[in-house]
C-alpha atoms as a PDB file:
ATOM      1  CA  UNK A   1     -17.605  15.656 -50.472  1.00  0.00           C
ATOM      2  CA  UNK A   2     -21.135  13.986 -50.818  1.00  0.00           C
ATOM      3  CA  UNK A   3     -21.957  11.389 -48.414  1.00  0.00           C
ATOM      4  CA  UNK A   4     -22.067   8.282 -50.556  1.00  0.00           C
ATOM      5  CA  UNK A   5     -18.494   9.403 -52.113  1.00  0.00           C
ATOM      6  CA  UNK A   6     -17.312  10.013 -48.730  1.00  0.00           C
ATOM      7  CA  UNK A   7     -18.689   6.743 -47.557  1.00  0.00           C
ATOM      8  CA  UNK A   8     -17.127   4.815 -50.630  1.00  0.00           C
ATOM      9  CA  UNK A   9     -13.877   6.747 -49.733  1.00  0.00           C
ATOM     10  CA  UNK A  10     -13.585   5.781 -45.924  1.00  0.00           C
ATOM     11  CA  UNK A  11     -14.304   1.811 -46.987  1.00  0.00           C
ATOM     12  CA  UNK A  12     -11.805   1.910 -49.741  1.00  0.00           C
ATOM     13  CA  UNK A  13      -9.070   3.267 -46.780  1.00  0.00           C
ATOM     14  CA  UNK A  14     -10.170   0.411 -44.393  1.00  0.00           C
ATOM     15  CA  UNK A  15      -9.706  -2.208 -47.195  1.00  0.00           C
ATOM     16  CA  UNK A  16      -5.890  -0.919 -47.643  1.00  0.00           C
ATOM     17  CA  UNK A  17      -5.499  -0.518 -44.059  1.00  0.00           C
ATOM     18  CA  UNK A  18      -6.937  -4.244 -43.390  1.00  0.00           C
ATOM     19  CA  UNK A  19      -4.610  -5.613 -46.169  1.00  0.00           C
ATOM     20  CA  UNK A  20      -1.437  -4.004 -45.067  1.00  0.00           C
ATOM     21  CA  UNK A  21      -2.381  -5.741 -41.607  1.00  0.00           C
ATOM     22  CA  UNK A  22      -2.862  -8.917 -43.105  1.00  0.00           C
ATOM     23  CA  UNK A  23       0.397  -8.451 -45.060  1.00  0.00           C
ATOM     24  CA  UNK A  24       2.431  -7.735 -42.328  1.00  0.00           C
ATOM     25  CA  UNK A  25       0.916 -10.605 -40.015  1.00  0.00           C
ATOM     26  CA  UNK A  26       2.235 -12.808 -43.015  1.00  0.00           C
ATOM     27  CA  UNK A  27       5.398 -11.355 -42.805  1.00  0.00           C
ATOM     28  CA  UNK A  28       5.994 -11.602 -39.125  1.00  0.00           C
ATOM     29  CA  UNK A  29       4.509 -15.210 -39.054  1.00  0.00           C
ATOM     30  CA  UNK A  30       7.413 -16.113 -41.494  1.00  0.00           C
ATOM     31  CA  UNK A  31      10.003 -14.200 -40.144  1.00  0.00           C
ATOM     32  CA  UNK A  32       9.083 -15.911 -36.782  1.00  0.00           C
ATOM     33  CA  UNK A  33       9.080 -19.349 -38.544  1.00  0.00           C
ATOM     34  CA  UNK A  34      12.812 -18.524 -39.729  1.00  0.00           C
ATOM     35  CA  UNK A  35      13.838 -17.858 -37.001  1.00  0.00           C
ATOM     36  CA  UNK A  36      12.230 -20.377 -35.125  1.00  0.00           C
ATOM     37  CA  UNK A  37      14.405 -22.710 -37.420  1.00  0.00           C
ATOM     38  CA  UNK A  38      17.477 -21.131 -36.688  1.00  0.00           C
ATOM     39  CA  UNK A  39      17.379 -20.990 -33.264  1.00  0.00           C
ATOM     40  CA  UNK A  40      16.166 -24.959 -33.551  1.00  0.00           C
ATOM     41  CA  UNK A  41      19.099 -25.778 -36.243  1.00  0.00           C
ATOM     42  CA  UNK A  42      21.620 -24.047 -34.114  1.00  0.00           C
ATOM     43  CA  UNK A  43      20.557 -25.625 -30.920  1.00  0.00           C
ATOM     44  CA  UNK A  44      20.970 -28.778 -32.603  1.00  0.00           C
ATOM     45  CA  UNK A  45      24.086 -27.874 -34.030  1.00  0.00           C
ATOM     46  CA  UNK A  46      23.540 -28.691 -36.993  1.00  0.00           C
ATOM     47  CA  UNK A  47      21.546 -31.064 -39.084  1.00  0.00           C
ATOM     48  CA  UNK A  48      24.159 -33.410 -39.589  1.00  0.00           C
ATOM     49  CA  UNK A  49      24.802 -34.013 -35.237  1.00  0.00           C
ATOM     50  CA  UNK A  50      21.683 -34.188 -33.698  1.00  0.00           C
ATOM     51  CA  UNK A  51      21.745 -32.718 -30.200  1.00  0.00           C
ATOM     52  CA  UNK A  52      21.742 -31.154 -27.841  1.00  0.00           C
ATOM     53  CA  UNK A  53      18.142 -31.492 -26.990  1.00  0.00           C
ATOM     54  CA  UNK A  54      18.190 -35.483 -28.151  1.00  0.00           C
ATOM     55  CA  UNK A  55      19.966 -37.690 -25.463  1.00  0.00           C
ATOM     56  CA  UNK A  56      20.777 -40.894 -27.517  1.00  0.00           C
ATOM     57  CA  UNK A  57      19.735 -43.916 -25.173  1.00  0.00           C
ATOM     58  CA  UNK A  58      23.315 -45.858 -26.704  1.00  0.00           C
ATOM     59  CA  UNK A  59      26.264 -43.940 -27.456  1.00  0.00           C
ATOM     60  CA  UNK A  60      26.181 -42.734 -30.821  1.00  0.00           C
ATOM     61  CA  UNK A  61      30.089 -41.680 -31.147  1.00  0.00           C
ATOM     62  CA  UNK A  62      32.168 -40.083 -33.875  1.00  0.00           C
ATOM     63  CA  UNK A  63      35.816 -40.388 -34.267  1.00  0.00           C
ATOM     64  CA  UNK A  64      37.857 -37.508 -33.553  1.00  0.00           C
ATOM     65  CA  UNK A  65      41.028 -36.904 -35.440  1.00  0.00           C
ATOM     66  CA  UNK A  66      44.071 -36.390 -32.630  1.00  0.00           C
ATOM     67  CA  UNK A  67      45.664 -33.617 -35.190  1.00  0.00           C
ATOM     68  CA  UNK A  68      42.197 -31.781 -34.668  1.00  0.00           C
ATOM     69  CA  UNK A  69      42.201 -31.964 -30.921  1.00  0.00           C
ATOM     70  CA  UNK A  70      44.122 -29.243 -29.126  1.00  0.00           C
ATOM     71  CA  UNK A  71      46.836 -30.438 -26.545  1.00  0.00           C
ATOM     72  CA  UNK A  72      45.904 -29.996 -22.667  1.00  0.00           C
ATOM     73  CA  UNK A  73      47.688 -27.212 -21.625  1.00  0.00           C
ATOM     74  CA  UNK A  74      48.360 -24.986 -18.305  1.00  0.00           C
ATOM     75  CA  UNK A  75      45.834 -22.631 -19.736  1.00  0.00           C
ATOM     76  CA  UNK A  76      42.886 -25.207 -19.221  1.00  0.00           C
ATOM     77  CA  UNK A  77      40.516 -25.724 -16.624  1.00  0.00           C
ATOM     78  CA  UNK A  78      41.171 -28.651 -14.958  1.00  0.00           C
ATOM     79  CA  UNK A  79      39.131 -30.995 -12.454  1.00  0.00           C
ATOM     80  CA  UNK A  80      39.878 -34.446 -11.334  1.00  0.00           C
ATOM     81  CA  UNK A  81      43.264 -36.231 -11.150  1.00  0.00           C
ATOM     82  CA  UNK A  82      46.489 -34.892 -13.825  1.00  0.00           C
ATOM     83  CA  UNK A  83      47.713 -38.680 -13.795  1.00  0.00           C
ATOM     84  CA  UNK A  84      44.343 -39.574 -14.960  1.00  0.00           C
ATOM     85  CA  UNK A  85      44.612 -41.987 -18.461  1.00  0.00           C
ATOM     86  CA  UNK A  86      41.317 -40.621 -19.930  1.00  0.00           C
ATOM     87  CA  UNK A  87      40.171 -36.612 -20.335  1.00  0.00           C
ATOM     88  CA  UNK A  88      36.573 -35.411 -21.111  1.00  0.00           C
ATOM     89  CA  UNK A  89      36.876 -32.549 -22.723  1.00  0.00           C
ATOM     90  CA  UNK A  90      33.898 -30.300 -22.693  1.00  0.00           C
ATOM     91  CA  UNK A  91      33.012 -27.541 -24.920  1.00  0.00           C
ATOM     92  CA  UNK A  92      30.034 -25.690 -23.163  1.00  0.00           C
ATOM     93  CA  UNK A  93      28.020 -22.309 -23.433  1.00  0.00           C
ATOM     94  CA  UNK A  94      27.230 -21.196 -20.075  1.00  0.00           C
ATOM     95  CA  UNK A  95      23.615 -20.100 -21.301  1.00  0.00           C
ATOM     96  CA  UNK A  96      22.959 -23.768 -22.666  1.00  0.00           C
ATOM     97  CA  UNK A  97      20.096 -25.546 -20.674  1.00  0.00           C
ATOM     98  CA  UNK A  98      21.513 -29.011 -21.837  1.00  0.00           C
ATOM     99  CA  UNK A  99      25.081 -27.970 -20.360  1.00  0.00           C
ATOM    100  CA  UNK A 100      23.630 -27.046 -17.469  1.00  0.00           C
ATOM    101  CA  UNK A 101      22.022 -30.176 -16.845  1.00  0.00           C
ATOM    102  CA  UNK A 102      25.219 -31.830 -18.201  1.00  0.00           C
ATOM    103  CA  UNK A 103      27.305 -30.180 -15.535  1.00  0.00           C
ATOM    104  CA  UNK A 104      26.479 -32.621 -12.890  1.00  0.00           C
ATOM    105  CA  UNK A 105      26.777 -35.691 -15.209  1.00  0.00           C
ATOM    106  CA  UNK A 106      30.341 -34.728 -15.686  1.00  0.00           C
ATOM    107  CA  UNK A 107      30.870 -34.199 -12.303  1.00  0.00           C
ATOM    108  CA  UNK A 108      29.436 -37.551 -10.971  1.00  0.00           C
ATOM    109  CA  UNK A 109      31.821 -38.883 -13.967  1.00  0.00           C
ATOM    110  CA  UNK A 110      35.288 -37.779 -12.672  1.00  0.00           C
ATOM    111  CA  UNK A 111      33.978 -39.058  -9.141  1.00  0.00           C
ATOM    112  CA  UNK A 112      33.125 -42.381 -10.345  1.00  0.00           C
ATOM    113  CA  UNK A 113      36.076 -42.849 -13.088  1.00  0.00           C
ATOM    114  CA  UNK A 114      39.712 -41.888 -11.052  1.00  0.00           C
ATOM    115  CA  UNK A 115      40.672 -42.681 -14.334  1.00  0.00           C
ATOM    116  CA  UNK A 116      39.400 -39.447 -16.292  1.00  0.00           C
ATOM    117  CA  UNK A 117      39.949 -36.058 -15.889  1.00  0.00           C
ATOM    118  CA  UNK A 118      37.200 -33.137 -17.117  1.00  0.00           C
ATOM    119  CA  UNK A 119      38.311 -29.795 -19.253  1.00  0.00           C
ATOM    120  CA  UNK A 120      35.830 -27.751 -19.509  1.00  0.00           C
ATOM    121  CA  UNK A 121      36.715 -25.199 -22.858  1.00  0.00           C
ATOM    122  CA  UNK A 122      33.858 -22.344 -23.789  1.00  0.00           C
ATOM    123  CA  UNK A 123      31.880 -22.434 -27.087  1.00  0.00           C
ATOM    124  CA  UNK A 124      29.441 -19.546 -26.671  1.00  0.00           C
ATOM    125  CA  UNK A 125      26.863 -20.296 -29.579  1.00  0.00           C
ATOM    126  CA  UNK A 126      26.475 -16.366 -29.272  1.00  0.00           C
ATOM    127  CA  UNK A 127      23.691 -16.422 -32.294  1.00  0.00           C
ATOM    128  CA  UNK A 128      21.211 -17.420 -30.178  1.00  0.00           C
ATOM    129  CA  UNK A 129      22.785 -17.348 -26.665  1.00  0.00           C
ATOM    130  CA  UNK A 130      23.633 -13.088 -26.596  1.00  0.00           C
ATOM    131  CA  UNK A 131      25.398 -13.195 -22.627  1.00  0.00           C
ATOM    132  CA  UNK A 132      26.925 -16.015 -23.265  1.00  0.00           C
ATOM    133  CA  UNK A 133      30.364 -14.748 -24.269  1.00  0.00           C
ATOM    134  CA  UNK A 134      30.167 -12.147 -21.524  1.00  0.00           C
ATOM    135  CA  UNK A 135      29.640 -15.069 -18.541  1.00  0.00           C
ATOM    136  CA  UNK A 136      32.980 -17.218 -20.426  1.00  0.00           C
ATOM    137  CA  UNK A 137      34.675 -14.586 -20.158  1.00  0.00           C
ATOM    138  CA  UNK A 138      33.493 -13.926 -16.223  1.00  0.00           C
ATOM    139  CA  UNK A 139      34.708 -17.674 -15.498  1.00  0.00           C
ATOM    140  CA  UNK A 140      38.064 -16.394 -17.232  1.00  0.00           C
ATOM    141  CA  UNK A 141      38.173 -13.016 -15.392  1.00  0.00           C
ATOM    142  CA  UNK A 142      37.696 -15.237 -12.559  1.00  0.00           C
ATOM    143  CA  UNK A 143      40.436 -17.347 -13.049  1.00  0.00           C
ATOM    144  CA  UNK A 144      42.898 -14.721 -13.280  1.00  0.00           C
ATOM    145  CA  UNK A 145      41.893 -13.538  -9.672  1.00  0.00           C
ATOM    146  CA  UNK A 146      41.568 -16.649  -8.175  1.00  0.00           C
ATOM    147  CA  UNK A 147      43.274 -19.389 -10.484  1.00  0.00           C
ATOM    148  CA  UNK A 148      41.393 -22.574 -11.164  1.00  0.00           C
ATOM    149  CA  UNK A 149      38.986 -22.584  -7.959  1.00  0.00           C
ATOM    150  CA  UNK A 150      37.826 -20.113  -8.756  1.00  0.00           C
ATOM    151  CA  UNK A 151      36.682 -20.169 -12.294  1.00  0.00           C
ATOM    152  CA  UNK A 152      35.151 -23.784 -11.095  1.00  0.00           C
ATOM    153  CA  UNK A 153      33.464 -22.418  -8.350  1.00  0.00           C
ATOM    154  CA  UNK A 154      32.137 -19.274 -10.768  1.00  0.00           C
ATOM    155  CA  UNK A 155      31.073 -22.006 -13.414  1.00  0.00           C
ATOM    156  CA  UNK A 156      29.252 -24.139 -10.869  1.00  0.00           C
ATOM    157  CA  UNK A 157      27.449 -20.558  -9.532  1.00  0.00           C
ATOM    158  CA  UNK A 158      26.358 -19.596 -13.039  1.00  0.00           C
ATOM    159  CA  UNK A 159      25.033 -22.828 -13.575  1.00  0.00           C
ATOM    160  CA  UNK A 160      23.205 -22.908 -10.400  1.00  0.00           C
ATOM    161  CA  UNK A 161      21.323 -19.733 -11.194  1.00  0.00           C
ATOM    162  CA  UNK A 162      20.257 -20.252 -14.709  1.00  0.00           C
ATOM    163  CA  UNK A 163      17.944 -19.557 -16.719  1.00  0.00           C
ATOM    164  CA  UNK A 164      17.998 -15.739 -17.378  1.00  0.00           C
ATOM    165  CA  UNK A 165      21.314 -14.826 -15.737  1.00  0.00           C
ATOM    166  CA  UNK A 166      23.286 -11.746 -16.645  1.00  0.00           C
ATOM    167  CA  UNK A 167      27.034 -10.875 -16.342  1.00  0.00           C
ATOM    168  CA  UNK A 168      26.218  -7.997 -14.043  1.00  0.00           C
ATOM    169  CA  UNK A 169      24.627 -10.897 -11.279  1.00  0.00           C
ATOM    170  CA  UNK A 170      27.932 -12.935 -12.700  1.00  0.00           C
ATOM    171  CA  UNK A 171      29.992 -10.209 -10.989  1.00  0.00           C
ATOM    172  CA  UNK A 172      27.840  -9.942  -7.477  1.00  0.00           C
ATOM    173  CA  UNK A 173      29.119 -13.091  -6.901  1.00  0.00           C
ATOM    174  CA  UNK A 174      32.607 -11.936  -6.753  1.00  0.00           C
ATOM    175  CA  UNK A 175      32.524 -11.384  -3.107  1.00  0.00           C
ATOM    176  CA  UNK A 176      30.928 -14.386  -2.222  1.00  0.00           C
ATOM    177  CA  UNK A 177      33.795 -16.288  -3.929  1.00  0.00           C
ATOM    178  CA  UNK A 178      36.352 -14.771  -2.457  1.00  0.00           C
ATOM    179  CA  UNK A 179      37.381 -12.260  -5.397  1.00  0.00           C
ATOM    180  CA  UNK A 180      36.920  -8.510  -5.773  1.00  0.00           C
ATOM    181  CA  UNK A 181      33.989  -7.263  -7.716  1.00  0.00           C
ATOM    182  CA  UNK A 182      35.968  -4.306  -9.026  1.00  0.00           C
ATOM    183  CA  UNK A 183      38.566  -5.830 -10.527  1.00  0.00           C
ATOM    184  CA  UNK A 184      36.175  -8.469 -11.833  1.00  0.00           C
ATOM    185  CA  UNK A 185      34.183  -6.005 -13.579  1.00  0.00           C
ATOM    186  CA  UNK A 186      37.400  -4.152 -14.725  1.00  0.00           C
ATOM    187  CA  UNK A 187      38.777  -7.604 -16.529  1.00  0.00           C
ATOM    188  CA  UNK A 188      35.528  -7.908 -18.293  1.00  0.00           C
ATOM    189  CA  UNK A 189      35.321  -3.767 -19.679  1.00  0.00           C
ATOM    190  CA  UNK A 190      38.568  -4.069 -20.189  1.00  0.00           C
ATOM    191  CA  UNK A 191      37.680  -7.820 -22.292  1.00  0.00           C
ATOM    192  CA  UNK A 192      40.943  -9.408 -21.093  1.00  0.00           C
ATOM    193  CA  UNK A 193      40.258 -12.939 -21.233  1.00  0.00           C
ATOM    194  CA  UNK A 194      37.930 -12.321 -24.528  1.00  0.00           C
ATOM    195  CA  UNK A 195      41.225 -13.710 -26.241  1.00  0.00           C
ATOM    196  CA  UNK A 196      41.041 -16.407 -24.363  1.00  0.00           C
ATOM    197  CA  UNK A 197      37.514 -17.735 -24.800  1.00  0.00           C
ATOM    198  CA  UNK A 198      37.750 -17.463 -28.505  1.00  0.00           C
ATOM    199  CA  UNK A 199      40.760 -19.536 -28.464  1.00  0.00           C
ATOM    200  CA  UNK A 200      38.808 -21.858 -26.631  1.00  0.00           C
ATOM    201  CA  UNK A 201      35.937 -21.527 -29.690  1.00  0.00           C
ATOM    202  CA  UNK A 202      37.880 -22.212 -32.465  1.00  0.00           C
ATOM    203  CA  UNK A 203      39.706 -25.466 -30.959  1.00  0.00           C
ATOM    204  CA  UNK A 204      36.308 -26.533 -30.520  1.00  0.00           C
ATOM    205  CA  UNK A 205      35.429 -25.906 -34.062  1.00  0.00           C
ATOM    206  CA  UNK A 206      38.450 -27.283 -35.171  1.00  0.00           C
ATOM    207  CA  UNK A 207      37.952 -30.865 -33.213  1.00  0.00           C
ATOM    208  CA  UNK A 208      34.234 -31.020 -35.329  1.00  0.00           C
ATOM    209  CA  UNK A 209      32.188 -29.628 -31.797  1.00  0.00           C
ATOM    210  CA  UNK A 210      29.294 -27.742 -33.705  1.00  0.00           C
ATOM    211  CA  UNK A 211      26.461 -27.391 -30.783  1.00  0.00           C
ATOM    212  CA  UNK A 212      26.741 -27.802 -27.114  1.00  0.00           C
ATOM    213  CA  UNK A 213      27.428 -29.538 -24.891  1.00  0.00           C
ATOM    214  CA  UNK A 214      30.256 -30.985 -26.946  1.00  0.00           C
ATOM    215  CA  UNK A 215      32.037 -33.792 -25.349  1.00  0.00           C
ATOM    216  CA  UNK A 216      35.117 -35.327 -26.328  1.00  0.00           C
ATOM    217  CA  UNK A 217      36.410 -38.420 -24.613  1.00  0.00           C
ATOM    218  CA  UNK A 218      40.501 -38.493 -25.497  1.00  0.00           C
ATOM    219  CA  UNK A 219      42.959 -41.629 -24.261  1.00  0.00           C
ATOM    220  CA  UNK A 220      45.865 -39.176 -23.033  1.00  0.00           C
ATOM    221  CA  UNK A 221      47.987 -42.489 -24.028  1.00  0.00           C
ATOM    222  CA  UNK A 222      46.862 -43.764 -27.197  1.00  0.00           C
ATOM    223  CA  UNK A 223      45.653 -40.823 -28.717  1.00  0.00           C
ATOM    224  CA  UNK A 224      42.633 -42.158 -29.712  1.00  0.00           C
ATOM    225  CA  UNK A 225      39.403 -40.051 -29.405  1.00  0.00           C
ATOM    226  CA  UNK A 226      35.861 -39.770 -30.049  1.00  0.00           C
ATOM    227  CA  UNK A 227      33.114 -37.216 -29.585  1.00  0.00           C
ATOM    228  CA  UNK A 228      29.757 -37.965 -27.460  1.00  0.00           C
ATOM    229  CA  UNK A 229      27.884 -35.466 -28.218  1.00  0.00           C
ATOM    230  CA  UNK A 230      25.031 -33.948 -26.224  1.00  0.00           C
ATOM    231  CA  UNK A 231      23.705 -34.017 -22.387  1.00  0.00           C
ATOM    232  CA  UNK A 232      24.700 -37.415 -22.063  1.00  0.00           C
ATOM    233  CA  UNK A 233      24.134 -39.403 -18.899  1.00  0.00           C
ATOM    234  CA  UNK A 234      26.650 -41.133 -16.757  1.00  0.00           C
ATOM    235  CA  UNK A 235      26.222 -44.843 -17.923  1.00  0.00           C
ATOM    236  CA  UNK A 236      26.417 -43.425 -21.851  1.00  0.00           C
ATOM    237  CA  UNK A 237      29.600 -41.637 -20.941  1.00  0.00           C
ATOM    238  CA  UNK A 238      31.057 -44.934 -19.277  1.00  0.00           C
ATOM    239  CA  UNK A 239      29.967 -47.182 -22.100  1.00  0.00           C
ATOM    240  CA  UNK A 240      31.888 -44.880 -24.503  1.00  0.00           C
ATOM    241  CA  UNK A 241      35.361 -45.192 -22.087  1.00  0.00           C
ATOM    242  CA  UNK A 242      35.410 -48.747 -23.360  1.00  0.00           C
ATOM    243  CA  UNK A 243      35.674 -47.752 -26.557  1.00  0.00           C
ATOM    244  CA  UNK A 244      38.840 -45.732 -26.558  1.00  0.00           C
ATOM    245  CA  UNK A 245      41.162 -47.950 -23.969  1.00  0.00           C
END
């Protein structure tokens, strides 16, 4: 091949090979930018609730329909007093940074309020959360070994240690609560509370929760409820009680 051929050849190559380049950055910046406004969309749950990741300085709550909202039942995780008037019910995904931080509001809520009692139900937003599912069903695994202290005391531990936890450090603490690893990790490859957690996911999706943490305040007496959605602070959560007595 004669040089100046040769030389028009190898430019002509490096032309196609810079403009696939350039195609596929394009392609990858929008693909990024997608999912970019997923993950943002989801974390919001949707772009009709705002939240999690905007904490409304006055409550900003929606009604709840009592038909929608599924009973308290022996099957539920319960902390705080059973005679209690008022329940927060909590739909949370134990990879959520705003449930995490939530976690302690609610807690500092029940202790405050002898009046309310906390349920904490699982809504995995699995999309964009991928071990979430895997640590609700860890808290449920550990329930069934050690009843309701211990899937609290699991909860609080998973918490404690995120971000970037994974079920297999979810079952090392076994011992340290009191439970056997084994049988921990043979409740979750055998997925038998994975039942359970979805149960917990569609109530959720059935009261309107759609993003996390989704908070329902419910008069056990009157029936009447409303959600609060997001990481909420304490004196938001106790302006809302007023609302439903």
């Amino acid at each position: 091949m004669p040089r100046a051929v040769k030389k028009k050849f190898t430019i002509s190559i490096s032309g196609i090979v810079i403009g696939v380049l350039v195609v596929a950055l394009v392609i990858s910046s929008f693909m990024l930018g997608v999912l970019y406004t997923k993950v943002t969309y989801l974390e919001k749950g949707g772009a009709a609730v705002q939240y999690p990741n905007q904490i409304p300085e006055k409550p900003q709550d929606l009604t709840v329909d009592e038909t929608n909202v599924e009973p308290i039942s022996d099957n539920d995780h319960v902390l705080g007093s059973k005679n209690a008037e008022i329940a927060l019910i909590e739909y949370a995904d134990l990879e959520c940074p705003y449930c995490k931080s939530f976690h302690d509001n609610a807690k500092q809520l029940i202790e405050k309020n002898q009046n309310v009692v906390w349920v904490f139900r699982h809504f995995p937003l699995r999309s964009i959360h991928p071990t979430a599912q895997s640590l609700a069903m860890a808290t449920e695994c550990a329930y069934k070994l050690g009843g309701n202290e211990a899937f609290w005391n699991m909860t609080d531990k998973i918490f404690e240690n995120q971000p970037g936890l994974k079920v297999e450090d979810a079952v090392s603490y076994a011992g340290e609560l009191g439970l056997d690893a084994t049988q921990l990790q043979n409740c979750l490859d055998n997925k038998d509370t994975e039942d359970a957690v979805n149960a917990d996911y569609q109530s959720g999706v059935k009261a309107g929760i759609s993003g996390t943490p989704g908070n329902i305040l419910f008069n056990l007496k009157t029936k009447k409820g409303i959600i609060v959605p997001g990481a909420v602070p304490v004196e938001t959560l106790e302006q809302s009680l007023t609302s439903i007595k």
